[in-house]
C-alpha atoms as a PDB file:
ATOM      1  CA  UNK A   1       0.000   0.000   0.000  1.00  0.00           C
ATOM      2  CA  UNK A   2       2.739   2.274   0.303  1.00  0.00           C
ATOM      3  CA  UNK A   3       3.843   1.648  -3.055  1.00  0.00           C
ATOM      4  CA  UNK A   4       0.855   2.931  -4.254  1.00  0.00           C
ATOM      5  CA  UNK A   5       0.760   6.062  -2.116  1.00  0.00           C
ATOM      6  CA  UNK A   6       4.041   7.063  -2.990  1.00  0.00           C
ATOM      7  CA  UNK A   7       3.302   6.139  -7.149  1.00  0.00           C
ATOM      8  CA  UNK A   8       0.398   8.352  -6.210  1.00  0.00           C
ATOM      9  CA  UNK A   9       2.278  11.199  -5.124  1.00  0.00           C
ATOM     10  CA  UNK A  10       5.139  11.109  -7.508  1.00  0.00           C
ATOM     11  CA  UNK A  11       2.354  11.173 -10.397  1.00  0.00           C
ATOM     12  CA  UNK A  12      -0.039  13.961  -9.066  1.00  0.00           C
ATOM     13  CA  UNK A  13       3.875  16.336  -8.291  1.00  0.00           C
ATOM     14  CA  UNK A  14       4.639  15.399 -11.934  1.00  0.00           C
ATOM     15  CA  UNK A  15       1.042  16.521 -13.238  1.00  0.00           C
ATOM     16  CA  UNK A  16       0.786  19.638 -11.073  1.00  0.00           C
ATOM     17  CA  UNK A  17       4.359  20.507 -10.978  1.00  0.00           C
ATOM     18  CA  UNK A  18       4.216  23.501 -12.938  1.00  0.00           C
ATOM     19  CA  UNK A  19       0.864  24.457 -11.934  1.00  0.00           C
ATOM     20  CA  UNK A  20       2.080  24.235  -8.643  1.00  0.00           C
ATOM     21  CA  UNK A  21       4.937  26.324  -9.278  1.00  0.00           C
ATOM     22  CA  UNK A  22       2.809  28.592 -10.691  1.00  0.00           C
ATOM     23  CA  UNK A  23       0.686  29.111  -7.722  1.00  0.00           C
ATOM     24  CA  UNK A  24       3.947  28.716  -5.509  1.00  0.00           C
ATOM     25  CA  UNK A  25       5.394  32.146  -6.685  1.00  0.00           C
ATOM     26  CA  UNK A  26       2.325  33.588  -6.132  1.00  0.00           C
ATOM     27  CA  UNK A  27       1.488  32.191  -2.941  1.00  0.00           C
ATOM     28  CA  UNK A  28       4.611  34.198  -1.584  1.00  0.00           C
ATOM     29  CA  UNK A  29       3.360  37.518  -1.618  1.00  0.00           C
ATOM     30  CA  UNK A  30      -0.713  36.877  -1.085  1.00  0.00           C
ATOM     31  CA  UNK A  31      -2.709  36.709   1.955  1.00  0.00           C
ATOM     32  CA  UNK A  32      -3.888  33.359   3.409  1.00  0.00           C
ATOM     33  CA  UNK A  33      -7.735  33.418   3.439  1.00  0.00           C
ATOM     34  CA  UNK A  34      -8.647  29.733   4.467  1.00  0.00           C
ATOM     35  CA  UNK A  35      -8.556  26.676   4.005  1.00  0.00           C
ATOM     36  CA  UNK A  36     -10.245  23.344   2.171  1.00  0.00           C
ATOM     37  CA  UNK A  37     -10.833  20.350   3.550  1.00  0.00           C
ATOM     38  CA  UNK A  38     -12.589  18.116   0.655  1.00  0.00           C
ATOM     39  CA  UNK A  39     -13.659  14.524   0.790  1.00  0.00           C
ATOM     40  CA  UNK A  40     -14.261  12.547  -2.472  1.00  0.00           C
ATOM     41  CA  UNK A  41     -15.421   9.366  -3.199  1.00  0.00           C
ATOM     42  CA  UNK A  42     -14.638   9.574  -6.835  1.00  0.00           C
ATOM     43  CA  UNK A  43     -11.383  10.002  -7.473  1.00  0.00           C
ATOM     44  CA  UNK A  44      -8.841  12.915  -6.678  1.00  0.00           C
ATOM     45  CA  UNK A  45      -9.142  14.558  -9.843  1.00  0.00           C
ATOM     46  CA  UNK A  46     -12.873  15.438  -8.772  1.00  0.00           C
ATOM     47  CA  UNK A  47     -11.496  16.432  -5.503  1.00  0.00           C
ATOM     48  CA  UNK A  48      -9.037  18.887  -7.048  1.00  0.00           C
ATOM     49  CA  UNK A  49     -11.530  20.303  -9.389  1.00  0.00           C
ATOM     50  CA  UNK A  50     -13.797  21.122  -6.528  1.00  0.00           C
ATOM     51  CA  UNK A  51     -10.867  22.737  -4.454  1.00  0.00           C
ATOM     52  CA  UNK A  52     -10.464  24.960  -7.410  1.00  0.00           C
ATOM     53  CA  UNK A  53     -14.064  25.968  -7.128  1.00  0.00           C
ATOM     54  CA  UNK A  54     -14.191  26.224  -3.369  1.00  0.00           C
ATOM     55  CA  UNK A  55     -11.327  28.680  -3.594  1.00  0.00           C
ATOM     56  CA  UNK A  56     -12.404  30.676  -6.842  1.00  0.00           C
ATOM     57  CA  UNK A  57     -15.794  30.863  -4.324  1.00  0.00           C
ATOM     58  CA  UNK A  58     -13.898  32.403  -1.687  1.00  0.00           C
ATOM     59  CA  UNK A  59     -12.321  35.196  -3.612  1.00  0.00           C
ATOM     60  CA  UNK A  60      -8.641  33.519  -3.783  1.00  0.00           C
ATOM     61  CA  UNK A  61      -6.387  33.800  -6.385  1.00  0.00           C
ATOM     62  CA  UNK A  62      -4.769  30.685  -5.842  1.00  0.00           C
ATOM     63  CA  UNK A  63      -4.509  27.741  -2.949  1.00  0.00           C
ATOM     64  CA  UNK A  64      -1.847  25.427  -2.355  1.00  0.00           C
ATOM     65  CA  UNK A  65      -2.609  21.522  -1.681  1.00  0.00           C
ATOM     66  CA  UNK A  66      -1.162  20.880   1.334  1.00  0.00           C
ATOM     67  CA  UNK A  67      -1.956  17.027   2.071  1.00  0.00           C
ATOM     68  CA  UNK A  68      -3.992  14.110   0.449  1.00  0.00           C
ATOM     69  CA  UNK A  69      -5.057  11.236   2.418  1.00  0.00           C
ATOM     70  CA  UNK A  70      -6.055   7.666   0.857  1.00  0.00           C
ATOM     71  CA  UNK A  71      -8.376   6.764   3.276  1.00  0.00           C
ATOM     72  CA  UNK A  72      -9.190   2.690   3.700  1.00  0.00           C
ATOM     73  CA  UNK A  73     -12.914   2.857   1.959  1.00  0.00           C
ATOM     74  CA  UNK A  74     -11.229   4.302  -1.299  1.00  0.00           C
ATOM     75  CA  UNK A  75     -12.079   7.954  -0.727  1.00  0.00           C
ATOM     76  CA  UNK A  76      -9.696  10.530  -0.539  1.00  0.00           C
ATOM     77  CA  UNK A  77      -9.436  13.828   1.575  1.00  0.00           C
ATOM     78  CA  UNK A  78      -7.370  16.735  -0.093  1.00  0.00           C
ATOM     79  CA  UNK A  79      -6.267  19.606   2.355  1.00  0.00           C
ATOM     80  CA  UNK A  80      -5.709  23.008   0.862  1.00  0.00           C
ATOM     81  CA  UNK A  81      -4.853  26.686   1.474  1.00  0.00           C
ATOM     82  CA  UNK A  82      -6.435  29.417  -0.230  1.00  0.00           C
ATOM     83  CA  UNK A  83      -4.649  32.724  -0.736  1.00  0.00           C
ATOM     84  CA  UNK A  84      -5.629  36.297  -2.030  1.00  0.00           C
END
């Protein structure tokens, strides 16, 4: 199980990486504003797409993912920061 979390996180840092950088720069000089805490039962990429609603919702101009969890029942929870 492991394996697979780390496979998992190697492949969503390749995916994002530049996205993340993206947001990473940006991060530096905005405001935190919240946070996300999403739970979804179909797959991460829903997750993510409704972390980037959540925060568009909340007036951010970017968030930062700050943790997934694989949880035994084969949902996930994604944690995320939003920032002005």
């Amino acid at each position: 199980m492991n394996f697979f979390k780390i496979g998992l996180v190697m492949a969503l840092t390749f995916m994002f990486s530049s996205v993340w950088a993206a947001e990473l720069v940006e991060v530096q000089n905005g405001q935190r504003i919240g946070s996300i805490v999403e739970s979804s039962h179909n797959g991460i990429e829903e997750g993510l797409a409704r972390i980037a609603i959540q925060a568009d919702e909340m007036g951010g101009k970017s968030y930062r993912i700050t943790g997934i969890n694989d949880n035994e029942n084969g949902s996930f929870n994604i944690f995320a920061e939003v920032y002005r």
